[in-house]
Protein backbone atom coordinates (compact mmCIF):
# COMPACT_ATOMS: atom_id res chain seq x y z
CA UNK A 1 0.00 0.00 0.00
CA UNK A 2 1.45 3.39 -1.12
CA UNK A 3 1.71 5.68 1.53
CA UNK A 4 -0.94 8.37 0.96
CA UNK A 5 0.32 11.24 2.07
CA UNK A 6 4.00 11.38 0.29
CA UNK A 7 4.29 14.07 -1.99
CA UNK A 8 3.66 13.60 -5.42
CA UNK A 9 0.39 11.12 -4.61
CA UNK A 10 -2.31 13.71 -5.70
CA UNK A 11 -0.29 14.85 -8.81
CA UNK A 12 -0.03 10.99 -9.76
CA UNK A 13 -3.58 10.40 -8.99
CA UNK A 14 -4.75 13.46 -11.01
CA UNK A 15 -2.61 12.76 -13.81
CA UNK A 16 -4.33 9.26 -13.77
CA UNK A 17 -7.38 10.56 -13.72
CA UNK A 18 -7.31 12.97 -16.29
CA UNK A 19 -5.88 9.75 -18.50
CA UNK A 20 -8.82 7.86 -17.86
CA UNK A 21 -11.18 10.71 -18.74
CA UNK A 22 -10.02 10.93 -22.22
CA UNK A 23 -9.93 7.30 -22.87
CA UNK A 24 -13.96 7.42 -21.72
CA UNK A 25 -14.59 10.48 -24.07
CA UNK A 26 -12.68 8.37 -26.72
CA UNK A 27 -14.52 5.41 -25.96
CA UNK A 28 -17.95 6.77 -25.98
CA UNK A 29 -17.47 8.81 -29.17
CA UNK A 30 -16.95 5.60 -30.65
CA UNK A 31 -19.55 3.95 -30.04
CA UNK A 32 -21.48 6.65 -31.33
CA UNK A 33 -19.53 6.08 -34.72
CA UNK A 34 -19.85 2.96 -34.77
CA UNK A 35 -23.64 3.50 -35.29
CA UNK A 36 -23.36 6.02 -37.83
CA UNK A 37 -23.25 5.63 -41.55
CA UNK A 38 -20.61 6.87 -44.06
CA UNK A 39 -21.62 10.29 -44.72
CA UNK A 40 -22.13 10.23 -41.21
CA UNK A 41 -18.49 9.65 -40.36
CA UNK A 42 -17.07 11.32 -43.47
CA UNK A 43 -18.73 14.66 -41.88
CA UNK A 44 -17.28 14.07 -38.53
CA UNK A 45 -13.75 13.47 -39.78
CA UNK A 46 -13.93 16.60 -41.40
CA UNK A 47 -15.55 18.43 -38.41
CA UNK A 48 -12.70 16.67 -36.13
CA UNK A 49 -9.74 17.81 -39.02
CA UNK A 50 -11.26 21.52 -39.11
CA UNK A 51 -11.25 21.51 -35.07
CA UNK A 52 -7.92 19.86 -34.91
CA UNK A 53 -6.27 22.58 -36.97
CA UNK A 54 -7.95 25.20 -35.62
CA UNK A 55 -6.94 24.33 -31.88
CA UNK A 56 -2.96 22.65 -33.16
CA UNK A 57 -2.75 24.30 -36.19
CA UNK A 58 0.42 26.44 -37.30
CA UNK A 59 -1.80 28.87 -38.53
CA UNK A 60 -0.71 32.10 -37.58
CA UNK A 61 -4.05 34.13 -38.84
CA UNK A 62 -5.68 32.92 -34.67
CA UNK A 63 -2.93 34.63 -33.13
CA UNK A 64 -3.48 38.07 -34.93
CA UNK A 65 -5.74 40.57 -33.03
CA UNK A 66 -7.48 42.54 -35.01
């Protein structure tokens, strides 16, 4: 048994945590695809692309304040 109150224990556990939140997002967007037909999941992907640039995206046009 690890000894609760060392220090590092909550960062662990957090970290863990956090982990096993977006493995159960992942997991229950899936089986929403899963149901879903091919237009269905061709729209998402795109959806999920535009998103993922938009958020990781080296475009420098979100950084300028106009």
């Amino acid at each position: 048994m690890t000894d609760q109150t060392r220090w590092g224990i909550h960062e662990v556990q957090t970290r863990n945590k956090a982990i096993k939140y977006r493995r159960d997002l992942v997991a229950r967007a899936m089986s929403y695809v899963v149901d879903m037909d091919e237009t269905g999941i061709t729209d998402l992907m795109i959806q999920i692309e535009a998103e993922y640039e938009r958020k990781y995206g080296k475009n420098k046009t979100d950084k300028v304040v106009l």
